[in-house]
C-alpha atoms as a PDB file:
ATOM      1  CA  UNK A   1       0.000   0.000   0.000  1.00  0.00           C
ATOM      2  CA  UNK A   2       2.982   2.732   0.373  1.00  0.00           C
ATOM      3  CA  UNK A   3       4.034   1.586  -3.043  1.00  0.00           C
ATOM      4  CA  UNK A   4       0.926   3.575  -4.030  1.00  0.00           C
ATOM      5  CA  UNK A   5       1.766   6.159  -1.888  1.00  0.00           C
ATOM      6  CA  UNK A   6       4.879   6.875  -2.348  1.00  0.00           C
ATOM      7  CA  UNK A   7       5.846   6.328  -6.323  1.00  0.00           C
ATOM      8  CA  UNK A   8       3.798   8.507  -8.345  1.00  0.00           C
ATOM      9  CA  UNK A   9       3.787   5.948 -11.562  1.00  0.00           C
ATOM     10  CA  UNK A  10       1.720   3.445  -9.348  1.00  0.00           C
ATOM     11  CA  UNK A  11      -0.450   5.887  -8.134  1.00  0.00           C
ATOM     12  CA  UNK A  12      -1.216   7.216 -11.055  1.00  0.00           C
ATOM     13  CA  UNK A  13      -1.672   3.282 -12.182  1.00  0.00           C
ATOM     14  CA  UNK A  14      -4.115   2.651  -9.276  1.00  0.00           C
ATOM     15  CA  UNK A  15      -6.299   5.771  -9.696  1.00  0.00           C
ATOM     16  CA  UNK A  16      -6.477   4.150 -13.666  1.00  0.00           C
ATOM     17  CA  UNK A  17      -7.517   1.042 -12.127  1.00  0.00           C
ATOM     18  CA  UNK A  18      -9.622   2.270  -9.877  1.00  0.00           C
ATOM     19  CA  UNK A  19     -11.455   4.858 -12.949  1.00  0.00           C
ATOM     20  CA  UNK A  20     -11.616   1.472 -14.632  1.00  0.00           C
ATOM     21  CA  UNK A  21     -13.214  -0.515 -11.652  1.00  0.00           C
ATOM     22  CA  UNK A  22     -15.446   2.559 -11.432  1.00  0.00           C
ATOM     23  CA  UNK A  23     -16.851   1.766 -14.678  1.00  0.00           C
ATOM     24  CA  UNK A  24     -16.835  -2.021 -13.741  1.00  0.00           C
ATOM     25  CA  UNK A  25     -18.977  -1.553 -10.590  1.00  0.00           C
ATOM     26  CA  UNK A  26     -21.591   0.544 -13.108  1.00  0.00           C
ATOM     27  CA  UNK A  27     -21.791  -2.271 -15.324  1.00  0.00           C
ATOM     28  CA  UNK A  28     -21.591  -4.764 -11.880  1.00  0.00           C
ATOM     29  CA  UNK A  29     -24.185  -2.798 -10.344  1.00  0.00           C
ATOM     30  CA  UNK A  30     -26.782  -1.829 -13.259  1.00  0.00           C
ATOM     31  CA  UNK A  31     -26.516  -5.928 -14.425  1.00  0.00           C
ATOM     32  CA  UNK A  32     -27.167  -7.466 -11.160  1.00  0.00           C
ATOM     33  CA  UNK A  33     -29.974  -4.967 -10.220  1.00  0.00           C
ATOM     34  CA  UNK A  34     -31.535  -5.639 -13.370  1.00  0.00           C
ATOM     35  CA  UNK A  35     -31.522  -9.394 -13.006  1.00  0.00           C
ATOM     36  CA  UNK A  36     -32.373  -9.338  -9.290  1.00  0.00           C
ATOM     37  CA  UNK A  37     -35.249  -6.477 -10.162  1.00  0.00           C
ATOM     38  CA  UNK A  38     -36.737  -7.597 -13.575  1.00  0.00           C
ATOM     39  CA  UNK A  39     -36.114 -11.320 -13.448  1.00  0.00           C
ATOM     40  CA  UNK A  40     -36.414 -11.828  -9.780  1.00  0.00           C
ATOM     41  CA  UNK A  41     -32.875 -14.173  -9.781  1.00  0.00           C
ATOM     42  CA  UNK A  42     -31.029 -14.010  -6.525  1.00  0.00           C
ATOM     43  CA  UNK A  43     -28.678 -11.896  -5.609  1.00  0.00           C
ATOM     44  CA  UNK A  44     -25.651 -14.255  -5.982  1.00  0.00           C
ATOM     45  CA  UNK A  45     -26.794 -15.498  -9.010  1.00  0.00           C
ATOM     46  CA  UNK A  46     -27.251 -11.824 -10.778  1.00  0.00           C
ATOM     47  CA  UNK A  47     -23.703 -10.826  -9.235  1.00  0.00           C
ATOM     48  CA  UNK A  48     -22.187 -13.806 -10.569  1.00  0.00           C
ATOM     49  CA  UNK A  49     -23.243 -12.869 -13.797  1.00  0.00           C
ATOM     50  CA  UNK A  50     -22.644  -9.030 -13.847  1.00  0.00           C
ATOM     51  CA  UNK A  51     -19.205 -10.040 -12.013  1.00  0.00           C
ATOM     52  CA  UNK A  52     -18.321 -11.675 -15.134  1.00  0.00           C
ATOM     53  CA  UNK A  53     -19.509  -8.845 -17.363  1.00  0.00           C
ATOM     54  CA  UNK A  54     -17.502  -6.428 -15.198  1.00  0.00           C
ATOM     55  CA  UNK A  55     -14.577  -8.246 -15.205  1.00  0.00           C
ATOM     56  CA  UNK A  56     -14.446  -8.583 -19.104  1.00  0.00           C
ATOM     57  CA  UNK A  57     -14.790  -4.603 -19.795  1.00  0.00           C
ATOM     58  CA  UNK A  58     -11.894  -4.699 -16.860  1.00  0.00           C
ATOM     59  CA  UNK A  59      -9.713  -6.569 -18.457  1.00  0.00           C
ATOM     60  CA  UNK A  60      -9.892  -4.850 -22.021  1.00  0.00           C
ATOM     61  CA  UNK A  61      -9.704  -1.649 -20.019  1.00  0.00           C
ATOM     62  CA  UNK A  62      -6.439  -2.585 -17.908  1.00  0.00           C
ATOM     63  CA  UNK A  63      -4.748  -3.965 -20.345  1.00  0.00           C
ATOM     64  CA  UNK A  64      -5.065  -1.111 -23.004  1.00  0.00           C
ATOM     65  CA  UNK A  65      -5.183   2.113 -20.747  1.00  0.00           C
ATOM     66  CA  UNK A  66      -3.707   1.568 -17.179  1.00  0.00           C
ATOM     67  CA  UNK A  67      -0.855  -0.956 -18.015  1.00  0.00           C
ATOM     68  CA  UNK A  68      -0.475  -0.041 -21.982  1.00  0.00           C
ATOM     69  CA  UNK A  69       3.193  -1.166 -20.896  1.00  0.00           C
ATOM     70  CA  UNK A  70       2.414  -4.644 -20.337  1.00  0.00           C
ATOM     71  CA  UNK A  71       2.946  -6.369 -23.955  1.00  0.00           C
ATOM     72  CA  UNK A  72       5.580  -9.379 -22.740  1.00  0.00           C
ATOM     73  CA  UNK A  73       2.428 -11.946 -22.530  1.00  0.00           C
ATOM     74  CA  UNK A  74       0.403 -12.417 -25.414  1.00  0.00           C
ATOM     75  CA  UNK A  75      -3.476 -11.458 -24.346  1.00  0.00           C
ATOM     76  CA  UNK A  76      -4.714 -15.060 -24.255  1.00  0.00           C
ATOM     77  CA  UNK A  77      -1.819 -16.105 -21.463  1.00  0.00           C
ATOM     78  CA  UNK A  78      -2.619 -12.419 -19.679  1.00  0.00           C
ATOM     79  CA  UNK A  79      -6.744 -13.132 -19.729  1.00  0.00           C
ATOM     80  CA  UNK A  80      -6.274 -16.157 -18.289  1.00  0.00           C
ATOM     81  CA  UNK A  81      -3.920 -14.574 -15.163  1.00  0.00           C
ATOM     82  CA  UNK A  82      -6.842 -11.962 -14.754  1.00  0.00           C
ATOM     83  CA  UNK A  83      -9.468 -14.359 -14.933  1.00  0.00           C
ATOM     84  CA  UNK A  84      -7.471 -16.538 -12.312  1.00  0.00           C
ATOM     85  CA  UNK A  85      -7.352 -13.646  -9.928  1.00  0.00           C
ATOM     86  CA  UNK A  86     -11.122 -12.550 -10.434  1.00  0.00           C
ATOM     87  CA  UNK A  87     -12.197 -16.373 -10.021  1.00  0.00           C
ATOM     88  CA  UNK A  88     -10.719 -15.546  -6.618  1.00  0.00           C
ATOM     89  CA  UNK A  89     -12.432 -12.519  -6.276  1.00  0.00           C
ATOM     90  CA  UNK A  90     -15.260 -14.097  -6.919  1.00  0.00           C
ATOM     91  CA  UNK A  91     -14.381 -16.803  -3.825  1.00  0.00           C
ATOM     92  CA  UNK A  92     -14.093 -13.504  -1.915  1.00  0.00           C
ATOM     93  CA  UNK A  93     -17.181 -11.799  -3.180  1.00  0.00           C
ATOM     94  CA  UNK A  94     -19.996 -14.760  -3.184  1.00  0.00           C
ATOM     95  CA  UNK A  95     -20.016 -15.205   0.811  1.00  0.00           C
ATOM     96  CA  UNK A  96     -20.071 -11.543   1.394  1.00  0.00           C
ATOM     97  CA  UNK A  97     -23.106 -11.444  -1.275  1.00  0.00           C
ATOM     98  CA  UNK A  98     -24.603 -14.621   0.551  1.00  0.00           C
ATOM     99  CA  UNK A  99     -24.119 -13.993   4.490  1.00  0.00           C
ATOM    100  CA  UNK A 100     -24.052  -9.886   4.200  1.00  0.00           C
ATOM    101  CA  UNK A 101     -27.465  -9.170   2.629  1.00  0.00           C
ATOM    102  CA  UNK A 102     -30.093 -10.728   4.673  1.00  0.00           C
ATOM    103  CA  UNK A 103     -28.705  -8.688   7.803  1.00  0.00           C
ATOM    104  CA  UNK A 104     -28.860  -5.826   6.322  1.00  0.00           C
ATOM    105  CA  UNK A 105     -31.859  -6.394   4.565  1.00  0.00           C
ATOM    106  CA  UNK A 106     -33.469  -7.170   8.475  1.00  0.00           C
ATOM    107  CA  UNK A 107     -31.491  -3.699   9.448  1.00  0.00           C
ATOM    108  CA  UNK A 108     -33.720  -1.689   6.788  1.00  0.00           C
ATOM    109  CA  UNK A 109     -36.930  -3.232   7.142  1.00  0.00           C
ATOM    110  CA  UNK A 110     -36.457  -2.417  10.578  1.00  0.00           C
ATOM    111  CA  UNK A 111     -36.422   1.666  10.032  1.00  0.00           C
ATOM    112  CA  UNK A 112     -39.107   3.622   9.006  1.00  0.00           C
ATOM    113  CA  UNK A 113     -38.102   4.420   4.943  1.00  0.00           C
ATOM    114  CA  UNK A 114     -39.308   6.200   1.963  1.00  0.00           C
ATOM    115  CA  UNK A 115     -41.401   4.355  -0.002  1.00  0.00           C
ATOM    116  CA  UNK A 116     -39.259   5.076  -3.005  1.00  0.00           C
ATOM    117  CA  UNK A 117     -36.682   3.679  -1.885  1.00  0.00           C
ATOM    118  CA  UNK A 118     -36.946   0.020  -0.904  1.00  0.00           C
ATOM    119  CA  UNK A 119     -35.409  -2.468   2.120  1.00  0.00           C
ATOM    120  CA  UNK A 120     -34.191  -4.895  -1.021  1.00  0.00           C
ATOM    121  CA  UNK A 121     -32.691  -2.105  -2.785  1.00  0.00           C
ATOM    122  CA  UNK A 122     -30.845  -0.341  -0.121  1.00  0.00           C
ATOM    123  CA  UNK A 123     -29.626  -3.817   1.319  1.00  0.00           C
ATOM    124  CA  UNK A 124     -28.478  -5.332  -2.073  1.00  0.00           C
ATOM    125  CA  UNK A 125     -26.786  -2.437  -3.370  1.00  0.00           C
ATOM    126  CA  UNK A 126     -24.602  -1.904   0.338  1.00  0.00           C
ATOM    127  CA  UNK A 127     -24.212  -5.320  -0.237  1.00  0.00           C
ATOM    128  CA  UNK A 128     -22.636  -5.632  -3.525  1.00  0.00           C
ATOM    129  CA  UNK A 129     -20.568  -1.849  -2.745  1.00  0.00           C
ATOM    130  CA  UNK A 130     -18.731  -3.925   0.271  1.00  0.00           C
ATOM    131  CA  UNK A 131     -18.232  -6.762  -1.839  1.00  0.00           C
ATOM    132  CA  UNK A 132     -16.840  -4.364  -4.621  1.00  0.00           C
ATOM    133  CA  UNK A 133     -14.736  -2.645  -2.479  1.00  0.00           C
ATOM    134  CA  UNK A 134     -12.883  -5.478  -0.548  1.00  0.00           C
ATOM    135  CA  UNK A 135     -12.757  -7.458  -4.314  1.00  0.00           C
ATOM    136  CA  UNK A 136     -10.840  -4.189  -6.175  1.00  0.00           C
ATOM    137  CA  UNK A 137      -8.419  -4.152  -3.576  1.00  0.00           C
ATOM    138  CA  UNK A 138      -7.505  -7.882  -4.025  1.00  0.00           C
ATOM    139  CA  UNK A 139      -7.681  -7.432  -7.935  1.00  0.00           C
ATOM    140  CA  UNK A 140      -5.196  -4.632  -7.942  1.00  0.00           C
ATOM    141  CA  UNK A 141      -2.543  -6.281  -5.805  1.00  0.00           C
ATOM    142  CA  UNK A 142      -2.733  -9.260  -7.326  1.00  0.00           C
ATOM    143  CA  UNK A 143      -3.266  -7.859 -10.645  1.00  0.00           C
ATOM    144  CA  UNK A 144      -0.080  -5.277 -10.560  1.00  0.00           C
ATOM    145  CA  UNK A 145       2.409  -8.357  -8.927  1.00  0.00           C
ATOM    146  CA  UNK A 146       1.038 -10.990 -10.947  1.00  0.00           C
ATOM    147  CA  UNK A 147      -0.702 -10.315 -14.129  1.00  0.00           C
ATOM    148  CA  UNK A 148       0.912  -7.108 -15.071  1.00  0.00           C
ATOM    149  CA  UNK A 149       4.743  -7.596 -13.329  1.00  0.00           C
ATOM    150  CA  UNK A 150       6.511  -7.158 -16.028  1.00  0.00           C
ATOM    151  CA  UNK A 151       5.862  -3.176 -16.344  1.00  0.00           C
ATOM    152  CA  UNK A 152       8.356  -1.261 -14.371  1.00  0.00           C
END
């Protein structure tokens, strides 16, 4: 973490990656509440799914515009590093999507809302933010060590 805070190149890399997993989380979020809302699939189904989506757009996004620098592995071999790391991150993610949820679901049907904005919605979506947030810190350590180590 004082890499980051310390060498300006890698923070410049990690605001990138975090502008990328910005856009990620939009794509994350607007998939998996339009599964969960329209289709009525559970949440760790519909984040399983818009994880993947997310994680694609990531990867295209990384590899072209935060680490244009990393060309030594051809893009097959480097999708399948990322891919091994977000499987992980998925690991990470599902029991936070399983166990956190219903809590906080319980927390907001507890207080007195707006109708406009729902117990589900509010608990899914703080749901899937601490799941995002924990998951992009893995994916960029893991990511810069791993998957993109041979940039300097």
């Amino acid at each position: 973490m004082t890499v980051i805070l310390t060498n300006p190149q890698e923070r410049t890399r990690f605001l990138k990656f975090m502008a990328v997993g910005t856009f990620g989380a939009v794509i994350d979020f607007g998939i998996a509440n339009s599964l969960a809302h329209f289709f009525n699939m559970p949440l760790v189904y519909a984040g399983s799914i818009s994880f993947t989506c997310a994680v694609i757009s990531n990867f295209i996004w990384n590899r072209y515009w935060t680490y244009p620098d990393s060309r030594s592995r051809a893009i097959h071999h480097q999708l399948v590093m990322f891919f091994v790391v977000n499987i992980v991150g998925i690991l990470i993610r599902i029991p936070i999507l399983k166990f956190g949820e219903p809590p906080l679901l319980n927390l907001f049907q507890n207080m007195n809302l707006s109708s406009t904005i729902t117990p589900e919605f509010l608990a899914r979506n703080l749901t899937l933010a601490i799941a995002v947030g924990i998951v992009m810190l893995w994916n960029f350590f893991v990511n810069r060590y791993w998957t993109y180590n041979d940039v300097d």
